[in-house]
C-alpha atoms as a PDB file:
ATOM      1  CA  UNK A   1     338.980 -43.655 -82.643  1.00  0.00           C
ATOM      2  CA  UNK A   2     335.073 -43.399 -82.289  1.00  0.00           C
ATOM      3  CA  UNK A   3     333.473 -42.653 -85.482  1.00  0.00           C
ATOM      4  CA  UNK A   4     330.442 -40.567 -86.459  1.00  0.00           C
ATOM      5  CA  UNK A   5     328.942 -41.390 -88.994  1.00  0.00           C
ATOM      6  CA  UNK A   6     325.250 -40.555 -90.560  1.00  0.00           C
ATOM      7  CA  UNK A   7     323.313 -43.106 -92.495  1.00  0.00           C
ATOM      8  CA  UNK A   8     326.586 -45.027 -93.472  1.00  0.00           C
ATOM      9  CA  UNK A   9     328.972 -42.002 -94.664  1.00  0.00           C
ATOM     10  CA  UNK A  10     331.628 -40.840 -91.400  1.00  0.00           C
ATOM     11  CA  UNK A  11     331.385 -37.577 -91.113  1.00  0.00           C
ATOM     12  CA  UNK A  12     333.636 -37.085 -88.038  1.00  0.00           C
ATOM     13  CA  UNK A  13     336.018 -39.206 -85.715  1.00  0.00           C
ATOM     14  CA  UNK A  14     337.042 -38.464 -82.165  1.00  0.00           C
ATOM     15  CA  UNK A  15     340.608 -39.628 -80.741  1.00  0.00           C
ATOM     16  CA  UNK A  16     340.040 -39.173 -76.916  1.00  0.00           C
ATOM     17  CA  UNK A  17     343.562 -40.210 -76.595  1.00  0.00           C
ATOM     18  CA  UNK A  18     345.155 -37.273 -78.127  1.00  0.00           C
ATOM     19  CA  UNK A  19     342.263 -34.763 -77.282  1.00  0.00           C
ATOM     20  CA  UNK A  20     341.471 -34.746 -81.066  1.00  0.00           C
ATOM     21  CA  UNK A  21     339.102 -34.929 -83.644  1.00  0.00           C
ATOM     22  CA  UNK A  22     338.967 -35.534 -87.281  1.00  0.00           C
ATOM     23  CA  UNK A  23     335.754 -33.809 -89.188  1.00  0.00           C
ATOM     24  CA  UNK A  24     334.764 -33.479 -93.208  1.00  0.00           C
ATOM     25  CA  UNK A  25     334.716 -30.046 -94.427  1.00  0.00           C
ATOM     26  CA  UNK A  26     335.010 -28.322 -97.806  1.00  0.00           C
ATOM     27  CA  UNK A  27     338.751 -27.231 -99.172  1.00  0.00           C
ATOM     28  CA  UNK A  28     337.978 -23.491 -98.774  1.00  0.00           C
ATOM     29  CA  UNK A  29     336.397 -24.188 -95.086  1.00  0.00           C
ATOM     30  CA  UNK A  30     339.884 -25.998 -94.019  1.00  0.00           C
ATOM     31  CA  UNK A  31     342.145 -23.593 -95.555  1.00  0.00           C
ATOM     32  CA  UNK A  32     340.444 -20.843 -94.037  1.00  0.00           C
ATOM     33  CA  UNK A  33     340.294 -22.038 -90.620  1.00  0.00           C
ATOM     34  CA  UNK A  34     344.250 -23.462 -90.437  1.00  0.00           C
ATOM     35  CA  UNK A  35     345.025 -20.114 -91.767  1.00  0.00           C
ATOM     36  CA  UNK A  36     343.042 -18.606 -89.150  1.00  0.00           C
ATOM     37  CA  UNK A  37     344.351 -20.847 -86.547  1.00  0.00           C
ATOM     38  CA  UNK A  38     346.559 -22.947 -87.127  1.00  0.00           C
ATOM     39  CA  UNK A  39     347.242 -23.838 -83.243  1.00  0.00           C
ATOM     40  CA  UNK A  40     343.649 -25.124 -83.216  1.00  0.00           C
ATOM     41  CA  UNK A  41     343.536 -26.468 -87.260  1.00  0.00           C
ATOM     42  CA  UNK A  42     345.489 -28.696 -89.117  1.00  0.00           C
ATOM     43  CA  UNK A  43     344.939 -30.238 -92.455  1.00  0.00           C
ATOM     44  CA  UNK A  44     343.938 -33.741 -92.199  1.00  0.00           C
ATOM     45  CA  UNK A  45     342.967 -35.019 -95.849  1.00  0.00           C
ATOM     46  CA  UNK A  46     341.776 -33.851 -99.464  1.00  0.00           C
ATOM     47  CA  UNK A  47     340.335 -36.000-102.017  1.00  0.00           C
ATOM     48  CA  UNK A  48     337.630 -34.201-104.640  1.00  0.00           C
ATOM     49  CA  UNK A  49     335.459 -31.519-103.172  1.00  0.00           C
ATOM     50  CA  UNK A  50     335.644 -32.326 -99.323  1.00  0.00           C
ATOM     51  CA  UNK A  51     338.531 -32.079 -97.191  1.00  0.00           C
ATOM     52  CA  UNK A  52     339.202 -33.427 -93.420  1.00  0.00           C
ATOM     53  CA  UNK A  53     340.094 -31.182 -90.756  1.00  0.00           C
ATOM     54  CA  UNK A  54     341.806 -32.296 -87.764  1.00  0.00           C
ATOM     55  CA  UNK A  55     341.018 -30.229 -84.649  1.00  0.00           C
ATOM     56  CA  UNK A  56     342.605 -29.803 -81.206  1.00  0.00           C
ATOM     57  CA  UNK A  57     339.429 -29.951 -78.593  1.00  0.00           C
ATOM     58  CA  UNK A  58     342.169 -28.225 -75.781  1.00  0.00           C
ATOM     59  CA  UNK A  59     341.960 -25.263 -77.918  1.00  0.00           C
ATOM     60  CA  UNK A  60     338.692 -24.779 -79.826  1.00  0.00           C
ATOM     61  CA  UNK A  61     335.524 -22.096 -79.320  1.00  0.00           C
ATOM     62  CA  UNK A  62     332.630 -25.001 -78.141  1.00  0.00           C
ATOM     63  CA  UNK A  63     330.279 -22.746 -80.126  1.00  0.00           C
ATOM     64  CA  UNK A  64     332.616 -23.059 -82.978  1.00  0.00           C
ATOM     65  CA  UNK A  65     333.417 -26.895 -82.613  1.00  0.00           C
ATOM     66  CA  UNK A  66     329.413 -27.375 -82.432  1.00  0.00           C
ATOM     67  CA  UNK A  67     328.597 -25.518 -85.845  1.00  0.00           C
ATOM     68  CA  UNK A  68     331.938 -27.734 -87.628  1.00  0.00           C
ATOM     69  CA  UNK A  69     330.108 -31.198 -86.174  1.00  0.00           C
ATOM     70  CA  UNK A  70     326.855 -29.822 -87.883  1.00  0.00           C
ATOM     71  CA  UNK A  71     328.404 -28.646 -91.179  1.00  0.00           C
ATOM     72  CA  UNK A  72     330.430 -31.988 -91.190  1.00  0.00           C
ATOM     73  CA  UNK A  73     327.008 -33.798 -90.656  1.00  0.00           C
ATOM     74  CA  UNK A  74     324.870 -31.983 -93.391  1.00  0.00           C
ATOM     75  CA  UNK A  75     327.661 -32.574 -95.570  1.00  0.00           C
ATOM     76  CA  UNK A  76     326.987 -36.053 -95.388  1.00  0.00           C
ATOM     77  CA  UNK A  77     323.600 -36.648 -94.750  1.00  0.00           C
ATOM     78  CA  UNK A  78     321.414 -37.070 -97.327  1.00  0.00           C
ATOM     79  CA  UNK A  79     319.669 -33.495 -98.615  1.00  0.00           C
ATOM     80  CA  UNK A  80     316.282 -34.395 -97.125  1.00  0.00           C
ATOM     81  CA  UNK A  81     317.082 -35.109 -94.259  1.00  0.00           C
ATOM     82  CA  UNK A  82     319.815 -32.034 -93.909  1.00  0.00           C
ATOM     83  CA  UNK A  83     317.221 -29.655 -94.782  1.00  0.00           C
ATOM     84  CA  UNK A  84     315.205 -31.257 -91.148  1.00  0.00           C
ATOM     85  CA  UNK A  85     318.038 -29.632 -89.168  1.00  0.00           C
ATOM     86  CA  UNK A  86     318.103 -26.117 -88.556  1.00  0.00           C
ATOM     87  CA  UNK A  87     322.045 -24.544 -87.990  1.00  0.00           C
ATOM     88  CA  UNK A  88     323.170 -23.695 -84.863  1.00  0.00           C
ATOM     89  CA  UNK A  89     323.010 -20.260 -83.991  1.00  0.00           C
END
């Protein structure tokens, strides 16, 4: 697996093997997108406040799978230099 990761904290891992990835999200976030789709989302991990979401890349919106990477980035970056990224649109 490649991982992403931003000043020393992953905040997403990509398995070109299986045409997955793995990103950080909040509980609510990944409950709310395996319920929505749970062909595309699965539940990776939980620990504390953040969750993992696994994702199928055969199956996800691109615009979709780009504003996950972000949100899995700014929840891991530090606050400064989240707030020097403006979200996708």
């Amino acid at each position: 697996m490649t991982a992403f990761k931003v000043r020393g904290k992953g905040f997403g891992y990509l398995n070109e093997a299986d045409e997955t990835a793995m990103l950080k999200a909040t509980r609510a976030e990944q409950a709310a997108l395996i319920a929505e789709s749970p062909d595309v989302f699965s539940p990776s991990w939980a620990s504390g406040r953040f969750a993992w979401l696994s994702i199928d890349l055969s199956r996800v919106d691109p615009g979709e799978l780009v504003e996950l990477v972000t949100e899995a980035w700014r929840l891991s970056a530090p606050k400064r230099l989240a707030q020097t990224v403006d979200p996708p649109h």
